[in-house]
C-alpha atoms as a PDB file:
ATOM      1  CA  UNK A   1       0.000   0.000   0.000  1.00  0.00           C
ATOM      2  CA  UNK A   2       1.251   3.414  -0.534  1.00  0.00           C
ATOM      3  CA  UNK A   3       1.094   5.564   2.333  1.00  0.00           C
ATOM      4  CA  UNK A   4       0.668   9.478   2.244  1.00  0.00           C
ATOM      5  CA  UNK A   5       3.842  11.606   3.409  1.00  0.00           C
ATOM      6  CA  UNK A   6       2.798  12.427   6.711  1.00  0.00           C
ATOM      7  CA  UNK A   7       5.111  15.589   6.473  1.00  0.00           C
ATOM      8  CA  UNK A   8       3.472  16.963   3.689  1.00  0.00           C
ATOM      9  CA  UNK A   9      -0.207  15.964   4.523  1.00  0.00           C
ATOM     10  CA  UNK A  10      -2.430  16.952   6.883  1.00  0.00           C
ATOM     11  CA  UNK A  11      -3.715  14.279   9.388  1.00  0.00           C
ATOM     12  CA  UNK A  12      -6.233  12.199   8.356  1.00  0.00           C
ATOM     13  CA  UNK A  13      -9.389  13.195  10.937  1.00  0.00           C
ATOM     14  CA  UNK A  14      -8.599  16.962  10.008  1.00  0.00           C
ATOM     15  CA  UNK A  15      -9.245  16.451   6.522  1.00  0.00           C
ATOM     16  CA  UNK A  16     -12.205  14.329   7.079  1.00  0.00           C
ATOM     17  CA  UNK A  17     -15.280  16.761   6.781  1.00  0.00           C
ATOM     18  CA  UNK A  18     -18.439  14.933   8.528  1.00  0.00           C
ATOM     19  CA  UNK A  19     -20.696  18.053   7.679  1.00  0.00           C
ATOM     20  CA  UNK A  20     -20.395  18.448   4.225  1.00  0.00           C
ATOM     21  CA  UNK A  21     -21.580  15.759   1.777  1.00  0.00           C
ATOM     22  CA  UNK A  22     -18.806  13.961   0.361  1.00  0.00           C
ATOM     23  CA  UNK A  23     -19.589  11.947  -3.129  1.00  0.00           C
ATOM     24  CA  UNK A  24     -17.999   8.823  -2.013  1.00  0.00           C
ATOM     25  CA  UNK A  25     -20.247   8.664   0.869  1.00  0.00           C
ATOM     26  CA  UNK A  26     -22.878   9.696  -0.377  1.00  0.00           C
ATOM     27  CA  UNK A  27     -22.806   6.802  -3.355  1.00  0.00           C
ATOM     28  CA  UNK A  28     -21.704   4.181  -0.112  1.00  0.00           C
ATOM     29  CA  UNK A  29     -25.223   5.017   1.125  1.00  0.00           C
ATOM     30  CA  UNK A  30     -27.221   4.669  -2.471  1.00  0.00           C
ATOM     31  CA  UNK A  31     -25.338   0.837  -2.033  1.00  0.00           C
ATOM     32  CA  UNK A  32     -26.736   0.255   1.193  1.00  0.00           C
ATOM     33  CA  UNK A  33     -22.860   0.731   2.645  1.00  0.00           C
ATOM     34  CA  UNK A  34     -22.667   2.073   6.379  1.00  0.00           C
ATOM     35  CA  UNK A  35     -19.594   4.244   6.074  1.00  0.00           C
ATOM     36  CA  UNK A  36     -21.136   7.407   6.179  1.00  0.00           C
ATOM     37  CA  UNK A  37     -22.509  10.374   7.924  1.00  0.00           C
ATOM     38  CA  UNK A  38     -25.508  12.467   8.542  1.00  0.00           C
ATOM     39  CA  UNK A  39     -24.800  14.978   5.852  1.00  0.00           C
ATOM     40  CA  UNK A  40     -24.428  12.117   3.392  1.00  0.00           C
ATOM     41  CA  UNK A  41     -27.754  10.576   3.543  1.00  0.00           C
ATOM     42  CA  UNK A  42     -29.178  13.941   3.946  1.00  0.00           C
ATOM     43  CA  UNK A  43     -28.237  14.987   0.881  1.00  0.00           C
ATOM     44  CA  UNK A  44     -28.970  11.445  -0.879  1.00  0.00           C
ATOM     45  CA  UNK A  45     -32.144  11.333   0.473  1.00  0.00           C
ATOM     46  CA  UNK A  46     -32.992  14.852  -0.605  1.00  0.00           C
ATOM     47  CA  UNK A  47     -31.877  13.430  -4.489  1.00  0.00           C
ATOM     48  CA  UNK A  48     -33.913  10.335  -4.021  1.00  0.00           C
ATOM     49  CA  UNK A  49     -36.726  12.710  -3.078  1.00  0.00           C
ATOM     50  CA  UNK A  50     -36.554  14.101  -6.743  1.00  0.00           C
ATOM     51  CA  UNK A  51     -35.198  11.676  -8.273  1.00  0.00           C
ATOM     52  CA  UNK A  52     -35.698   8.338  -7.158  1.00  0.00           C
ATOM     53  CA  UNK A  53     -34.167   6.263 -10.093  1.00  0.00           C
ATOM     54  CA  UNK A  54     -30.284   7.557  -8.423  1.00  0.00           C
ATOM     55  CA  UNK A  55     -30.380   5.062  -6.620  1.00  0.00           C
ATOM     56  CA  UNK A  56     -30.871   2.474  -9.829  1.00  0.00           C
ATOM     57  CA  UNK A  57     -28.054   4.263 -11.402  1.00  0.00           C
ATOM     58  CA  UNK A  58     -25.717   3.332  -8.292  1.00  0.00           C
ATOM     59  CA  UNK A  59     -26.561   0.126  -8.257  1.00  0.00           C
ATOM     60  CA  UNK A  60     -26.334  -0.548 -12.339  1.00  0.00           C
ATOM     61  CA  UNK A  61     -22.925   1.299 -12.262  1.00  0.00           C
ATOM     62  CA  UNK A  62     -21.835  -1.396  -9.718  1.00  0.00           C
ATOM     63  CA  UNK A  63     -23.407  -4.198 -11.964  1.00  0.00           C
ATOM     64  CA  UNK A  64     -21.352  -2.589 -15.131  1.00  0.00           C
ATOM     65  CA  UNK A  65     -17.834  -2.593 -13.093  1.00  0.00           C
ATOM     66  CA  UNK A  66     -18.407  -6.420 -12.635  1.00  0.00           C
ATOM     67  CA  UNK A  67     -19.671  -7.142 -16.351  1.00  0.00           C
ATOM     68  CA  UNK A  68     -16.795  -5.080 -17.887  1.00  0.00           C
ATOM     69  CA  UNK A  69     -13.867  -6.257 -15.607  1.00  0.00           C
ATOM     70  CA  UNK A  70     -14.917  -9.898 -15.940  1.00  0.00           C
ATOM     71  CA  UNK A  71     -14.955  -9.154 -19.590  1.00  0.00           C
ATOM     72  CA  UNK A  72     -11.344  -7.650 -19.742  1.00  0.00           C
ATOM     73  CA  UNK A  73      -9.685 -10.374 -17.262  1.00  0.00           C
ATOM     74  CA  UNK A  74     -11.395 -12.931 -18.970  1.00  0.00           C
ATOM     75  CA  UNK A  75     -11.682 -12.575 -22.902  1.00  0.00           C
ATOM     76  CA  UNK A  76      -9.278 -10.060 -22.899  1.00  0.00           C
ATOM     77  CA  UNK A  77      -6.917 -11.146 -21.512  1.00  0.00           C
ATOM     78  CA  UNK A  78      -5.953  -7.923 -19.063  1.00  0.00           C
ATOM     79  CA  UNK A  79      -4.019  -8.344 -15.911  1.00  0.00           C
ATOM     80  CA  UNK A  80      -3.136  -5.056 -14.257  1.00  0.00           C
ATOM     81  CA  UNK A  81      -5.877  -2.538 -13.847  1.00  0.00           C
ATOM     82  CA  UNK A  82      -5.484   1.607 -13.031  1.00  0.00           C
ATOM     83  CA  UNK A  83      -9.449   2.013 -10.676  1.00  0.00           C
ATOM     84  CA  UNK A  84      -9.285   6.062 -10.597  1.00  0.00           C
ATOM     85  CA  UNK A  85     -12.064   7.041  -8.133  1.00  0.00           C
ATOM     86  CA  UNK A  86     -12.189   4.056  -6.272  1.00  0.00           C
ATOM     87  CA  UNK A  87     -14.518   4.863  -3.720  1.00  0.00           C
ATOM     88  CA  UNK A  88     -15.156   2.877  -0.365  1.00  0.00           C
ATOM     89  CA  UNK A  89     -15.337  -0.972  -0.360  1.00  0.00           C
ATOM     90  CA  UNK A  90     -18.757  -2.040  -1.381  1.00  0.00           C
ATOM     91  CA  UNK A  91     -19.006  -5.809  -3.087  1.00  0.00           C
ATOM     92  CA  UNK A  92     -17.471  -6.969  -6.339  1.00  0.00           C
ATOM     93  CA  UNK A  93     -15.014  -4.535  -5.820  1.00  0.00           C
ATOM     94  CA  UNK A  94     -12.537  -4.689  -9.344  1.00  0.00           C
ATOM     95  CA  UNK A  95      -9.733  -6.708  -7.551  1.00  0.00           C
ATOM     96  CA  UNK A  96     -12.701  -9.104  -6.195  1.00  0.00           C
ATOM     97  CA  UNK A  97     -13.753  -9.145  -9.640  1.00  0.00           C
ATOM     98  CA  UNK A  98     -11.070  -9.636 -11.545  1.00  0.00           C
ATOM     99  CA  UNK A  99      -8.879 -12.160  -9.504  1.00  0.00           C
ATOM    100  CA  UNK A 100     -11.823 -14.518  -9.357  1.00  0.00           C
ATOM    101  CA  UNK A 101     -11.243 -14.800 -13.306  1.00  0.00           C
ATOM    102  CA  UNK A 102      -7.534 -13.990 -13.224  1.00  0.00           C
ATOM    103  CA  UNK A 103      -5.748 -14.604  -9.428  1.00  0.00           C
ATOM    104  CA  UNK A 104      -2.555 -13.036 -11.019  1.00  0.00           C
ATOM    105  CA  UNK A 105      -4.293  -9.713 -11.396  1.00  0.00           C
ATOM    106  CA  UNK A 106      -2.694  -6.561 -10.454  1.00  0.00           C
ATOM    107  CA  UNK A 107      -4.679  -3.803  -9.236  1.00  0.00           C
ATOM    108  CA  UNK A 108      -4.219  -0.579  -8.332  1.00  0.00           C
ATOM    109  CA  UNK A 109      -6.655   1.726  -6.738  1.00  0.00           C
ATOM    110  CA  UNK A 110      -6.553   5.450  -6.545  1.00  0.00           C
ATOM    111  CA  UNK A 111      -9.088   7.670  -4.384  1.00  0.00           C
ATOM    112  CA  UNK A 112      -8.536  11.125  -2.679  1.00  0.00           C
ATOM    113  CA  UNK A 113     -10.868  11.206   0.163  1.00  0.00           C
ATOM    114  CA  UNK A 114      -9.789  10.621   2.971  1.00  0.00           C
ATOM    115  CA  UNK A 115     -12.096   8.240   4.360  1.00  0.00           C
ATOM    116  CA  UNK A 116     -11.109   6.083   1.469  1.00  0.00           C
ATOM    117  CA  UNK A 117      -7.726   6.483   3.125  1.00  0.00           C
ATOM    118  CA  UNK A 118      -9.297   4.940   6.152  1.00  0.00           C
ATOM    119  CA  UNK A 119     -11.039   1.700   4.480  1.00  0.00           C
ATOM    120  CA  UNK A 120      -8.139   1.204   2.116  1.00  0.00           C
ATOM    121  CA  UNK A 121      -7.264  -2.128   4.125  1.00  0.00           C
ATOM    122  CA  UNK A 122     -10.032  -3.565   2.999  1.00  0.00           C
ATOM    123  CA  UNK A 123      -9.235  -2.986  -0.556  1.00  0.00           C
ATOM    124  CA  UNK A 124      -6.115  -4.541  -0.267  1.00  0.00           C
ATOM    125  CA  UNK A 125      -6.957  -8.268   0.808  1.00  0.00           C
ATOM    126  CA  UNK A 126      -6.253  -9.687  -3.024  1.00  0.00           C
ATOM    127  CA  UNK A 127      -5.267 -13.416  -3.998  1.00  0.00           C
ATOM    128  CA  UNK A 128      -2.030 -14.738  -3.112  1.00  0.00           C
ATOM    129  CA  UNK A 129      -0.937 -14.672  -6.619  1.00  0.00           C
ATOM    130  CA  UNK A 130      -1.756 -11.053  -7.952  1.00  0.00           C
ATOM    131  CA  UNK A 131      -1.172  -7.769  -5.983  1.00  0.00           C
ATOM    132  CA  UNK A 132      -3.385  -4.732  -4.936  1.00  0.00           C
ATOM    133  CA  UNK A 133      -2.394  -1.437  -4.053  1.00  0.00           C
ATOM    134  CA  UNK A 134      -4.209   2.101  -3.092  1.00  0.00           C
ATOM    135  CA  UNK A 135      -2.864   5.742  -3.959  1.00  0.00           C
ATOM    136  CA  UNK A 136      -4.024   8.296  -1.926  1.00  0.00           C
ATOM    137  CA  UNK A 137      -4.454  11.074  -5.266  1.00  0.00           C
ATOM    138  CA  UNK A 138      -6.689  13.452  -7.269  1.00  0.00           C
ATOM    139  CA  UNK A 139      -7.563  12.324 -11.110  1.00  0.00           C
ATOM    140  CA  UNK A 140      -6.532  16.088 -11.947  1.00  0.00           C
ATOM    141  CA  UNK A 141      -2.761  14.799 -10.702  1.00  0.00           C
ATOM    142  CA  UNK A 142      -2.157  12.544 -13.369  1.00  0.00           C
ATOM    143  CA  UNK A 143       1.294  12.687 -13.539  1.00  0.00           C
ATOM    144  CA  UNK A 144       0.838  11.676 -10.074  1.00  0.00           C
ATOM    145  CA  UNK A 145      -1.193   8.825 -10.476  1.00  0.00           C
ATOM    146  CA  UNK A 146       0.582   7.381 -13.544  1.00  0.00           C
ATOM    147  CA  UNK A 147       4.116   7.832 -11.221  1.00  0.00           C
ATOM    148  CA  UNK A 148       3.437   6.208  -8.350  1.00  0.00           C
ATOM    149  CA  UNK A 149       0.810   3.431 -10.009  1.00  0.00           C
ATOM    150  CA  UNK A 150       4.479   1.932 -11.591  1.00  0.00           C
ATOM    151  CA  UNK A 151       5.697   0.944  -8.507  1.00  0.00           C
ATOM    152  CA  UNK A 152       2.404  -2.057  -9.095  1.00  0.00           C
ATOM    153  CA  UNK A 153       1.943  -1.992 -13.059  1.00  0.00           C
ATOM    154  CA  UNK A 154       4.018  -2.700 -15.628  1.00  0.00           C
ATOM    155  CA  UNK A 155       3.596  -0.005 -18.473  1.00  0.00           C
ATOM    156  CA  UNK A 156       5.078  -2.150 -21.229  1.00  0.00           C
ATOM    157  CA  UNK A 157       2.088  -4.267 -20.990  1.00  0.00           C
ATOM    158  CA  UNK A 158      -1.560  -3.463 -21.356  1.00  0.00           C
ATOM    159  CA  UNK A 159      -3.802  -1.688 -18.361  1.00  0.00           C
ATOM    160  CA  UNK A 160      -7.497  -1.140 -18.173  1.00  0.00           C
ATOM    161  CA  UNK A 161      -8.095   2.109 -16.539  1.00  0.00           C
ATOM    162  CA  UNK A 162     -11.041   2.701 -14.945  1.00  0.00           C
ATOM    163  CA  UNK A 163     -13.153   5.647 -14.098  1.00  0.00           C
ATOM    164  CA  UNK A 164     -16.525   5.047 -13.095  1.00  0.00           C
ATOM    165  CA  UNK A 165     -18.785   8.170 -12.050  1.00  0.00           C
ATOM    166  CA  UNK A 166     -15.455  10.441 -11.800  1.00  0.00           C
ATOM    167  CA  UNK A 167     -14.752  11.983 -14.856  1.00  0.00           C
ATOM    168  CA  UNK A 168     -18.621  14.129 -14.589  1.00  0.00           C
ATOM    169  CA  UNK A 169     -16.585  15.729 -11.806  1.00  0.00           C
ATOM    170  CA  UNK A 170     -14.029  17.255 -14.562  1.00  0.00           C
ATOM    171  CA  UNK A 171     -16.185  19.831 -15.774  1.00  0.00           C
ATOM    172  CA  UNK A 172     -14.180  21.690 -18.517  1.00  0.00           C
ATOM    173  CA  UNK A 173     -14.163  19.351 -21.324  1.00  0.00           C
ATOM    174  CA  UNK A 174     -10.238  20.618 -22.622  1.00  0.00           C
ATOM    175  CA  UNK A 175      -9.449  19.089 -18.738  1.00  0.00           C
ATOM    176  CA  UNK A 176     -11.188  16.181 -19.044  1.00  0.00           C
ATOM    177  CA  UNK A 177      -9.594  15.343 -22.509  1.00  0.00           C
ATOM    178  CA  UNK A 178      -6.083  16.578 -21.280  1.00  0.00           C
ATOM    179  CA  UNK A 179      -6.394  13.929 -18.070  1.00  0.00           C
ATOM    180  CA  UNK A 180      -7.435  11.028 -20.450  1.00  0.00           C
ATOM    181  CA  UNK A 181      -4.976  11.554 -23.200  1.00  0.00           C
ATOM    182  CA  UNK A 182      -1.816  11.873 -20.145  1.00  0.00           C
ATOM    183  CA  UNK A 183      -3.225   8.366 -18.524  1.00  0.00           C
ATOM    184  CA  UNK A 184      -3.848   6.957 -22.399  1.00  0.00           C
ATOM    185  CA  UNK A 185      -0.712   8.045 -23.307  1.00  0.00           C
ATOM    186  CA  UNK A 186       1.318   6.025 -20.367  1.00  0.00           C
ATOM    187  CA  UNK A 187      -0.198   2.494 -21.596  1.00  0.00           C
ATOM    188  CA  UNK A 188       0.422   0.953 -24.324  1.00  0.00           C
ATOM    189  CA  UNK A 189      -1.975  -0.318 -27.273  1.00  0.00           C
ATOM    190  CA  UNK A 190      -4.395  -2.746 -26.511  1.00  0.00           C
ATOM    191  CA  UNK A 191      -5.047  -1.294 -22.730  1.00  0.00           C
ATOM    192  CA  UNK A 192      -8.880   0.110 -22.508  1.00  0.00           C
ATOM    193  CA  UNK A 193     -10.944   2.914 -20.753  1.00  0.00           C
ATOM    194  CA  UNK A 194     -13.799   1.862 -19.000  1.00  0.00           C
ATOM    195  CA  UNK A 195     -15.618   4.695 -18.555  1.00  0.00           C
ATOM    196  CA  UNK A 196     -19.253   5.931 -16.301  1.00  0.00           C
ATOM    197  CA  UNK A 197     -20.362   9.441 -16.656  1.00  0.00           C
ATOM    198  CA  UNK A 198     -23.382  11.235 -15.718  1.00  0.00           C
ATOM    199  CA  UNK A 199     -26.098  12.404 -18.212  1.00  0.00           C
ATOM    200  CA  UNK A 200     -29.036  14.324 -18.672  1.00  0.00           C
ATOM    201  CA  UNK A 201     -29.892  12.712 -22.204  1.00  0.00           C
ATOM    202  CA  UNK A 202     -31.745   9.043 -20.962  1.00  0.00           C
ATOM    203  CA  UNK A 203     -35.416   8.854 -19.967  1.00  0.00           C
ATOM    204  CA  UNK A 204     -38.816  10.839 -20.521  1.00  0.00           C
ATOM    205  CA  UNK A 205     -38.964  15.200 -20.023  1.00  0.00           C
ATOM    206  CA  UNK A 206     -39.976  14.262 -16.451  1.00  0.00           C
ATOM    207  CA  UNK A 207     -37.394  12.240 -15.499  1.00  0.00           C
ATOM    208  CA  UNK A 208     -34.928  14.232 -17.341  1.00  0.00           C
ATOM    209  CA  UNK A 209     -36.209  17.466 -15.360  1.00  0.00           C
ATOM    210  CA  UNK A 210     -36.077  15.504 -12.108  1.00  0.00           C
ATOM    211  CA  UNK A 211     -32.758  14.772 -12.892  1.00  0.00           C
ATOM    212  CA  UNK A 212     -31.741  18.014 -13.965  1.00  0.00           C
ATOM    213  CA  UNK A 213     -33.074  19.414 -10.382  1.00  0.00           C
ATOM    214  CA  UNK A 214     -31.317  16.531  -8.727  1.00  0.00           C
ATOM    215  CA  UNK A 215     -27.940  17.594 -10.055  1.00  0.00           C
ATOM    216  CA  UNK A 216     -28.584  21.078  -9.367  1.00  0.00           C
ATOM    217  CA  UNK A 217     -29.175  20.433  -5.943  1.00  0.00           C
ATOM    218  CA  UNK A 218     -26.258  18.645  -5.164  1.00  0.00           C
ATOM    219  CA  UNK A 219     -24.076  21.278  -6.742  1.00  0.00           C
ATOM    220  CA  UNK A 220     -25.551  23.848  -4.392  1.00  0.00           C
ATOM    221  CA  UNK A 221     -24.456  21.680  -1.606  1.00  0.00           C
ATOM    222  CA  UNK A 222     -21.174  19.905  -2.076  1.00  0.00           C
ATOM    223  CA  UNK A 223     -17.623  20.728  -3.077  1.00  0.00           C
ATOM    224  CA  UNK A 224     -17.312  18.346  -6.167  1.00  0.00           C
ATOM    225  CA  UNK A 225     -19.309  19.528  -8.667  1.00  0.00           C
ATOM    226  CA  UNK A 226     -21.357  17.412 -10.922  1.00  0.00           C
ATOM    227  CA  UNK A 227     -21.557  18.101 -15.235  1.00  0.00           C
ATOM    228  CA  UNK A 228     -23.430  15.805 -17.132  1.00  0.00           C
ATOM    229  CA  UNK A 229     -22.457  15.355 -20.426  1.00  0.00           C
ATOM    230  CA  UNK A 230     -24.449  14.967 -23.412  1.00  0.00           C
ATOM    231  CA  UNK A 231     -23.769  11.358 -25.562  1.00  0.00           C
ATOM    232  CA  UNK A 232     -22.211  13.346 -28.461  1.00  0.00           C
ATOM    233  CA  UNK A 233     -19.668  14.984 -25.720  1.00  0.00           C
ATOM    234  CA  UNK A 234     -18.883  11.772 -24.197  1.00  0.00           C
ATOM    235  CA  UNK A 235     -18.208  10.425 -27.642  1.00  0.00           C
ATOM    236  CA  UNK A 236     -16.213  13.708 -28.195  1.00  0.00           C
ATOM    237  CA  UNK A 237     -13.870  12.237 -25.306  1.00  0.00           C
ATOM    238  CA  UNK A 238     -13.388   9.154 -26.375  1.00  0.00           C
ATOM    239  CA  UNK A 239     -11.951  10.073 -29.795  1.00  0.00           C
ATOM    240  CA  UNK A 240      -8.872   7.931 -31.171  1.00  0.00           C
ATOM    241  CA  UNK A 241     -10.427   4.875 -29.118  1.00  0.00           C
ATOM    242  CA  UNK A 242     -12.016   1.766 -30.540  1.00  0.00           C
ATOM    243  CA  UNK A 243     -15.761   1.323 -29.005  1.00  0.00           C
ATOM    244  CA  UNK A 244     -16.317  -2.793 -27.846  1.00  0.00           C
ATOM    245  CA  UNK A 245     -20.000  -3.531 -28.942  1.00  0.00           C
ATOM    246  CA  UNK A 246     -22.695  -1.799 -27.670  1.00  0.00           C
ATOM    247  CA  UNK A 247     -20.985   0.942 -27.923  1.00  0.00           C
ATOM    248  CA  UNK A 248     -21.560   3.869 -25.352  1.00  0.00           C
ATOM    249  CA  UNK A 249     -25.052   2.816 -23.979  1.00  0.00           C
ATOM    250  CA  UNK A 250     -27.130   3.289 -20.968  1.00  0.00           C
ATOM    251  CA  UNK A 251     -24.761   1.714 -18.338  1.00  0.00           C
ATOM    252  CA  UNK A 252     -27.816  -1.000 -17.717  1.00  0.00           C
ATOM    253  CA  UNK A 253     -27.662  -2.062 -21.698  1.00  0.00           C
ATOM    254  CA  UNK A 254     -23.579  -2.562 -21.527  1.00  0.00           C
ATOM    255  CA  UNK A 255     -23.812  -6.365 -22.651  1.00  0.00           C
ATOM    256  CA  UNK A 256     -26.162  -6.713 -19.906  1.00  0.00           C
ATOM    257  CA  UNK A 257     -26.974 -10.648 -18.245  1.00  0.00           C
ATOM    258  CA  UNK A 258     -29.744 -12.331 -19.230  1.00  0.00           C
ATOM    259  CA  UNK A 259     -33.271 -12.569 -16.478  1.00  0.00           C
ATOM    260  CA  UNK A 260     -36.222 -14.196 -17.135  1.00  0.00           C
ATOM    261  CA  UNK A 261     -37.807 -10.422 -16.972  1.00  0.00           C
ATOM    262  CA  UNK A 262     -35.694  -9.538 -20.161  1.00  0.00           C
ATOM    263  CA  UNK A 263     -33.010  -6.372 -20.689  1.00  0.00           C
ATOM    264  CA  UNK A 264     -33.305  -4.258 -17.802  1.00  0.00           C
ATOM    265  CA  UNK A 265     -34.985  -0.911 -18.125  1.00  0.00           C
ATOM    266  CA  UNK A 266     -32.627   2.159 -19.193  1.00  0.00           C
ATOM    267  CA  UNK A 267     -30.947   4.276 -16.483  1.00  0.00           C
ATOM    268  CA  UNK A 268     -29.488   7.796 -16.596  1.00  0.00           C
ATOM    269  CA  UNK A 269     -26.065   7.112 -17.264  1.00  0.00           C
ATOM    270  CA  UNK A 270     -23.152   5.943 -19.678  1.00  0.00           C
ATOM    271  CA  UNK A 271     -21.035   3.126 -20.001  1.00  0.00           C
ATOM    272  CA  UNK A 272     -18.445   2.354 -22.620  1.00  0.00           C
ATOM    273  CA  UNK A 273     -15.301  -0.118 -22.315  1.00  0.00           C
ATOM    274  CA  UNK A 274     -12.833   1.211 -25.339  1.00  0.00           C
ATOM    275  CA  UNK A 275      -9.449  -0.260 -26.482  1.00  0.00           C
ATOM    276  CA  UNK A 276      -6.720   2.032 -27.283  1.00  0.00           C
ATOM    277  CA  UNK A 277      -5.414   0.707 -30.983  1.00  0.00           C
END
């Protein structure tokens, strides 16, 4: 595990804010998770108030990280994955994942919040053949990132890097394209992007208002602010990349699993997996 320079940080309790909802903790409650605060499911519940389906997006972004990473260990062939955003240990986390198709799988996660920090231990209880780590760092650092995640993955071999319900945080799109093409650009070809981003394009005018209203809200009352993007911006991001089948869908219709109720109804967000050629 890397550890933060204590000389250079602050300690950990001061930088953990229990009065201000944190995303993190606020998605660990949508889950059903217990590592959270007051403010937190305040300011979920106040979403789920106007727009109940958030908590359907939570739980089909979880469902896509376990589809697409048993996809990439499996057919793929990937062993080392780069899980930017990490956010606290729920189930089917990607190690859990992906060392139940591959135990040689190296994984490292990366998270800034400090709670994160906290429940990194539990991240880090892999297989006894593959290796997980946890960097305590900010996706706008991704010099950072790509630096320290070498100490665990080797560059000269494919990585899928993952950033699920981050890169909406990133709201100038120049910044957004900058961070992917620096991470990109440290892997070689054949590693892919699997990618989850917030939209206000999926579902009828009421839902899309409720959503809009949602998202408002939650700017108004926490640091990280949310910016959906539209499909053609998303698409705008992911230029140079080669698109597995679907395709950049509704993160519910990414190769979903067959039920004897049929494909699962749409929910407001993306999901693409894309190689780099």
């Amino acid at each position: 595990m890397t550890e933060p320079d204590s000389s250079a940080a602050p300690p950990l309790s001061s930088r953990i804010d229990t009065n201000v909802p944190q995303s993190a903790r606020v998605w660990n409650y949508l889950l059903g998770g217990k590592d959270n605060f007051p403010a937190d499911r305040a300011a979920a519940d106040g979403i789920l108030s106007v727009f109940p389906q958030m908590r359907d997006i939570a739980r089909a972004d979880r469902a896509f990280l376990g589809r697409a990473v048993r996809h990439l260990a499996g057919e793929a062939g990937i062993r080392q994955f780069l899980d930017i955003g990490t956010g606290l240990p729920t189930m089917n986390n990607t190690h859990e994942v992906a060392q139940q198709v591959a135990p040689d799988a190296r994984i490292v996660y990366v998270d800034n919040d400090p709670l994160v920090l906290v429940h990194a231990h539990a991240l880090l209880v892999g297989s006894p053949e593959g290796v997980v780590d946890y960097i305590d760092a900010d996706l706008r650092e991704p010099e950072a990132i790509i630096e320290a995640a070498a100490k665990t993955l080797d560059y000269g071999r494919p990585v899928a890097i993952m950033l699920l319900g981050i890169l909406h945080f990133v709201g100038d799109d120049g910044d957004a394209r900058a961070i992917l093409d620096r991470l990109l650009g440290a892997v070689p070809s054949g590693s892919y992007l699997v990618l989850t981003h917030a939209t206000l394009d999926i579902g009828d005018q009421s839902s899309i208002q409720a959503n809009a209203q949602a998202n408002e809200d939650w700017n108004e009352k926490a640091p990280q602010q949310i910016s959906p993007r539209t499909r053609e911006e998303i698409i705008g991001l992911l230029d140079g990349l080669e698109l597995l089948e679907p395709g950049l869908v509704s993160m519910s219709h990414w190769r979903p699993e067959e039920t004897p109720w049929g494909t699962p109804a749409e929910v407001a967000g993306y999901a693409v997996v894309a190689r780099k050629p």
